[in-house]
N, C-alpha and C. Protein backbone atom coordinates (compact mmCIF):
# COMPACT_ATOMS: atom_id res chain seq x y z
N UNK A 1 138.35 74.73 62.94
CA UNK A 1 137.92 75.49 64.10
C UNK A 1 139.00 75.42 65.18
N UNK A 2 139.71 76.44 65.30
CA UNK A 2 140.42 76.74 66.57
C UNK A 2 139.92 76.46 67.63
N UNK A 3 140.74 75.89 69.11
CA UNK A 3 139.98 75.73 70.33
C UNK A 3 141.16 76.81 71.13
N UNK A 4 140.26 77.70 72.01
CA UNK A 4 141.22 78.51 72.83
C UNK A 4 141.95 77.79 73.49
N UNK A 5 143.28 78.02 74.21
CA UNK A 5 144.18 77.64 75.75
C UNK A 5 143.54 77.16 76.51
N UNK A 6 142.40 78.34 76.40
CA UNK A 6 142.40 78.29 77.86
C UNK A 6 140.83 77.52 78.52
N UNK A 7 140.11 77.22 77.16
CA UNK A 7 139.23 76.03 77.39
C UNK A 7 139.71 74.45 77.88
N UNK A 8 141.11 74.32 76.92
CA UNK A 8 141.93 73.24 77.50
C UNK A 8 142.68 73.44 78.87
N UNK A 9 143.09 74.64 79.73
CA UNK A 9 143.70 74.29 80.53
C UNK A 9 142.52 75.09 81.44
N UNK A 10 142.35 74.51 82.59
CA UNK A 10 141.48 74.54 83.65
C UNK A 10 142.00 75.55 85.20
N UNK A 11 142.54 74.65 85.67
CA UNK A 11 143.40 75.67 86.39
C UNK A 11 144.99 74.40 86.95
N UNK A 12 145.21 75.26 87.24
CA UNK A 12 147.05 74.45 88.70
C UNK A 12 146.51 73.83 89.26
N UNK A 13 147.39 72.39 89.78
CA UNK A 13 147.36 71.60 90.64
C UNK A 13 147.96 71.96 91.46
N UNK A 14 147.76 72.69 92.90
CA UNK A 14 149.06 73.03 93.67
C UNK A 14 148.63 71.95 95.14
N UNK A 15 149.92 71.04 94.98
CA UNK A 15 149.54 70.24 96.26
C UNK A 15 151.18 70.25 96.77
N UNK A 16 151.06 69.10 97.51
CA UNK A 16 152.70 69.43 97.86
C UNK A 16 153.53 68.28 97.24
N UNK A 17 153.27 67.39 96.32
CA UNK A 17 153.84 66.67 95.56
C UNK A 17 154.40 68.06 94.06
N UNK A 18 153.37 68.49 93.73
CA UNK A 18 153.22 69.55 93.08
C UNK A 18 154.15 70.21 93.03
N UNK A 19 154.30 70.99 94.04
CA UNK A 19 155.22 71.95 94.63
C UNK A 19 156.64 71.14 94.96
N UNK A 20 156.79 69.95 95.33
CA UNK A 20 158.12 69.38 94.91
C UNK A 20 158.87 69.13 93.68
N UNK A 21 157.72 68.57 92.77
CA UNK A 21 158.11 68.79 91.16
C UNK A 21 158.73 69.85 90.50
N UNK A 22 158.39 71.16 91.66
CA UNK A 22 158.79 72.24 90.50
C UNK A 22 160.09 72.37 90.32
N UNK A 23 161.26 71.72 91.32
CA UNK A 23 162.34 71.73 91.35
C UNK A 23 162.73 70.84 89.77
N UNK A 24 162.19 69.69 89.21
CA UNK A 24 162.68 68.84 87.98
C UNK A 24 161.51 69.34 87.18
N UNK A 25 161.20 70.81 86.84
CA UNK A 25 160.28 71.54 85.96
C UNK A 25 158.89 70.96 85.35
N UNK A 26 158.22 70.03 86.36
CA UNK A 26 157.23 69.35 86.14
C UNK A 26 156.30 70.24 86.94
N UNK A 27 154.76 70.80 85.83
CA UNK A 27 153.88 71.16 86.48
C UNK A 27 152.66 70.68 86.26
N UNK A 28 151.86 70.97 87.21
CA UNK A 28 150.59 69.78 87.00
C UNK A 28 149.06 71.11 86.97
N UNK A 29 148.30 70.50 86.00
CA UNK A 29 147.37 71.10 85.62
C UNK A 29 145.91 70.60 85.29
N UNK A 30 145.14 71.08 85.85
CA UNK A 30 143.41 70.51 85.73
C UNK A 30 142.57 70.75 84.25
N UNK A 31 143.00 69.56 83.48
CA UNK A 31 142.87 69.88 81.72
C UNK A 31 141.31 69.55 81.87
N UNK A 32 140.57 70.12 80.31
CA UNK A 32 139.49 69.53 80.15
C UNK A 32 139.39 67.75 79.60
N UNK A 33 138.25 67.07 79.93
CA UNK A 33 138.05 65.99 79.86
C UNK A 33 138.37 65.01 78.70
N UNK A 34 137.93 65.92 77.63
CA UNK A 34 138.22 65.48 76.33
C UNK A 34 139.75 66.03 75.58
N UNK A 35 140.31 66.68 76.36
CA UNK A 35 141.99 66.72 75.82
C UNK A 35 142.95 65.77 75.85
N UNK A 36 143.63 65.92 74.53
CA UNK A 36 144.60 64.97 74.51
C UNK A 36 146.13 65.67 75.06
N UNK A 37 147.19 64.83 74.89
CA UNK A 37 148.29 64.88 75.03
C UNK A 37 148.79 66.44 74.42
N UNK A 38 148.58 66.53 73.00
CA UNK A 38 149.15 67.39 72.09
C UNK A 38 148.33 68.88 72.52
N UNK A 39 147.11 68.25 72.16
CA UNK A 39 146.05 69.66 72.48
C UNK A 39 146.98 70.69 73.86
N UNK A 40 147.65 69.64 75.06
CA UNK A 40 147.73 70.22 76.31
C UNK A 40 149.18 71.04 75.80
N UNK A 41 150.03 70.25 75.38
CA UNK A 41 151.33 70.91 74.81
C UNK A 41 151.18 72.11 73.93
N UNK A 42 150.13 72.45 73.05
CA UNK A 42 149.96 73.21 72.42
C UNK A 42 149.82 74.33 73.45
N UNK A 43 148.24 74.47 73.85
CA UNK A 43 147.97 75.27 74.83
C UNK A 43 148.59 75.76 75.92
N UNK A 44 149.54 75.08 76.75
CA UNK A 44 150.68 75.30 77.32
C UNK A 44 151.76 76.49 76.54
N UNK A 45 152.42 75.46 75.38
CA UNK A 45 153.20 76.70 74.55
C UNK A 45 152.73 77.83 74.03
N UNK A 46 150.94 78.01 74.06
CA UNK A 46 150.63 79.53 73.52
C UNK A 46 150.58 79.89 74.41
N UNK A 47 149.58 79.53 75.85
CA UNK A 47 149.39 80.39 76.94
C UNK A 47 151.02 80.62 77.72
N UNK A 48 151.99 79.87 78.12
CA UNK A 48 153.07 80.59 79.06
C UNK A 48 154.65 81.01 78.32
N UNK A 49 154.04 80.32 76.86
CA UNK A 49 155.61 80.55 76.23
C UNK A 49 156.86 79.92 76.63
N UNK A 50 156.48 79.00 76.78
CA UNK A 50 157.69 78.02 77.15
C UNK A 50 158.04 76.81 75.76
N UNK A 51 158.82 75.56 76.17
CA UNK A 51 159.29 74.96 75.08
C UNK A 51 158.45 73.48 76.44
N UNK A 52 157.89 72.71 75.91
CA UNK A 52 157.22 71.67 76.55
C UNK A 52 158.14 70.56 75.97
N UNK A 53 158.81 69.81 76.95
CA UNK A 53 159.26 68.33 76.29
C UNK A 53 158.45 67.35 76.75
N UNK A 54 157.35 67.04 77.92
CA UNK A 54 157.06 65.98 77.57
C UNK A 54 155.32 66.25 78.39
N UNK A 55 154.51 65.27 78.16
CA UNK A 55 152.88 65.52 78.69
C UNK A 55 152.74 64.08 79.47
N UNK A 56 152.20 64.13 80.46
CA UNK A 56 151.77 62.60 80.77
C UNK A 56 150.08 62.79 81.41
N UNK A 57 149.37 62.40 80.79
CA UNK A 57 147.87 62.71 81.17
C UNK A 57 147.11 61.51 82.23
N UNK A 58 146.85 61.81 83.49
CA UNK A 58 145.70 60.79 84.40
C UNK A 58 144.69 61.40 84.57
N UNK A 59 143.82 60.18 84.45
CA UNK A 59 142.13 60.25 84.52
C UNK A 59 142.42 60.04 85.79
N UNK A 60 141.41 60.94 87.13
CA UNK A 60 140.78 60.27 88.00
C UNK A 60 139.42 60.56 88.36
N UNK A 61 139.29 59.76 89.38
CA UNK A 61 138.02 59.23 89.02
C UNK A 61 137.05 59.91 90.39
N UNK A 62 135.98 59.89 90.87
CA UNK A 62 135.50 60.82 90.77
C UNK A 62 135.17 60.40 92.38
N UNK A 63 135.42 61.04 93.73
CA UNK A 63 135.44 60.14 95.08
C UNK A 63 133.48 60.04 95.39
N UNK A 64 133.50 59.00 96.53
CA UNK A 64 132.53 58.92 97.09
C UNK A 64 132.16 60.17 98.23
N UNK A 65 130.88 60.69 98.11
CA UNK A 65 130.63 61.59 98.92
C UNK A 65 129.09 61.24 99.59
N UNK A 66 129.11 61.42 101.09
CA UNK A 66 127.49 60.96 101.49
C UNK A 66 127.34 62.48 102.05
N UNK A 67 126.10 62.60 102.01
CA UNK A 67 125.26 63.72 103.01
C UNK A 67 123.83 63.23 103.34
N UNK A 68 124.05 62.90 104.95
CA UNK A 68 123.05 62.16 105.55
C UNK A 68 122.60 61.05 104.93
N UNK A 69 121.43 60.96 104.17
CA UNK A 69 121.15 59.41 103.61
C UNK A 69 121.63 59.71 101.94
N UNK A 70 121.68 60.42 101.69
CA UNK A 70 122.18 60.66 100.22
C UNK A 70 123.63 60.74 99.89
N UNK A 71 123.98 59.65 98.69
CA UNK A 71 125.23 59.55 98.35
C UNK A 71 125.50 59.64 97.03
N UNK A 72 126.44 60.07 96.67
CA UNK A 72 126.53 60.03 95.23
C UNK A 72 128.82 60.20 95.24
N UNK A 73 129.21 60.82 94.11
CA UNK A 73 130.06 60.70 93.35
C UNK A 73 130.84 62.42 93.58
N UNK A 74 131.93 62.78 93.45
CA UNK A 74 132.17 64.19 93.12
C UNK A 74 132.69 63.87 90.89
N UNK A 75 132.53 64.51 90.89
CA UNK A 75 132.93 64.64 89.06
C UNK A 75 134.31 63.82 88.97
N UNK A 76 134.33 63.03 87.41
CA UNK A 76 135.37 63.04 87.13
C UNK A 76 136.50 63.94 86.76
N UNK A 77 137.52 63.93 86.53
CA UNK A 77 138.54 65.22 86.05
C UNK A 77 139.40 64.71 85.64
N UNK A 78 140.78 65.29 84.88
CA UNK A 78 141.88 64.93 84.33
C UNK A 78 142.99 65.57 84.72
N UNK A 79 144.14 64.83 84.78
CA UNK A 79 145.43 66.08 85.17
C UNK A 79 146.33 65.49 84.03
N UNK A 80 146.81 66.62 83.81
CA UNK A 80 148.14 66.86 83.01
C UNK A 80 149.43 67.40 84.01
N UNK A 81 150.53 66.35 84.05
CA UNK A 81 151.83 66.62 84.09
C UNK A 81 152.31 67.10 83.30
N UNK A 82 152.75 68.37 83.08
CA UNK A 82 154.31 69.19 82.05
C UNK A 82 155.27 69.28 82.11
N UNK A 83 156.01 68.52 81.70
CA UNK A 83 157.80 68.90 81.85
C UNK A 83 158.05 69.69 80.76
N UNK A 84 158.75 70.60 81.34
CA UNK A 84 159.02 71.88 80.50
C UNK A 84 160.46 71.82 80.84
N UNK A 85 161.38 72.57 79.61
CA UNK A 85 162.64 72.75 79.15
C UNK A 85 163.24 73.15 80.70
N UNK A 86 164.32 72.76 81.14
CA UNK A 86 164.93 73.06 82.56
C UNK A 86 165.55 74.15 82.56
N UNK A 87 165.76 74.88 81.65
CA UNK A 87 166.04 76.31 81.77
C UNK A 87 165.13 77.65 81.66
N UNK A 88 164.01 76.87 81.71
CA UNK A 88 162.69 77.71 81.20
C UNK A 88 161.77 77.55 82.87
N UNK A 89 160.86 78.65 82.89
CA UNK A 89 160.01 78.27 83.60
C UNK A 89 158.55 79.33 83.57
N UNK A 90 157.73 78.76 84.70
CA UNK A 90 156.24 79.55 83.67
C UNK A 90 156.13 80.40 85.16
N UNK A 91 156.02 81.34 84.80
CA UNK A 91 155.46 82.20 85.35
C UNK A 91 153.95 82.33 85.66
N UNK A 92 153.44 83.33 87.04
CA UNK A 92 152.02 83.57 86.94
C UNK A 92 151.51 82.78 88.13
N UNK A 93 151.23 81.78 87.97
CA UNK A 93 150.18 80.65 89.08
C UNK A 93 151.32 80.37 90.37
N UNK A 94 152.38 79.96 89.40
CA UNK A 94 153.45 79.30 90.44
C UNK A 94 154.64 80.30 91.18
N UNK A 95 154.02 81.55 90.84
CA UNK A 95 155.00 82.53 91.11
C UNK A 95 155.88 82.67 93.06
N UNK A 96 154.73 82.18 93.40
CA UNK A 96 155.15 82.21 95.36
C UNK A 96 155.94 81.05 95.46
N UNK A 97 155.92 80.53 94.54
CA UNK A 97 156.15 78.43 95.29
C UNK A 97 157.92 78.32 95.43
């Protein structure tokens, strides 16, 4: 069973660490929970057509949030770092930056 791209990739991380990376072709992306390393490299190379050299995946974890007497959690999530080939670059999300 095939899994689409684009179930594995979620959306851009655009922060301003983010946006400094793009200069050493590192982009950062909001993967699903249960993806691995490879799954993200894959999906990457079908969805933007690039050549991926390396993945580095962090869990974080999910902040504290109160409203009035009620508190709870926001969701966990995952990010994927991409370093992609330095002569290559992805088009689309990061197009203004």
């Amino acid at each position: 069973m095939k899994v689409d791209p684009r179930d594995i990739i979620i959306a851009p991380v655009i922060s301003e660490k983010s946006h400094h990376d793009l200069q050493s072709s590192k982009y950062y992306f909001k993967v699903a929970r249960n993806a691995t390393k490879t799954d993200v490299q894959k999906a990457i190379q079908e969805l933007f057509e690039v050549k991926v050299e390396k993945v580095n995946i962090v869990n974080k974890r999910g902040k504290r949030k109160s409203m009035g007497r009620y508190s709870g959690f926001t969701p966990k999530w995952k990010k994927a770092i991409v370093t992609i080939n330095k002569d290559q670059k992805i088009q689309g999300f990061f197009e203004g930056m």
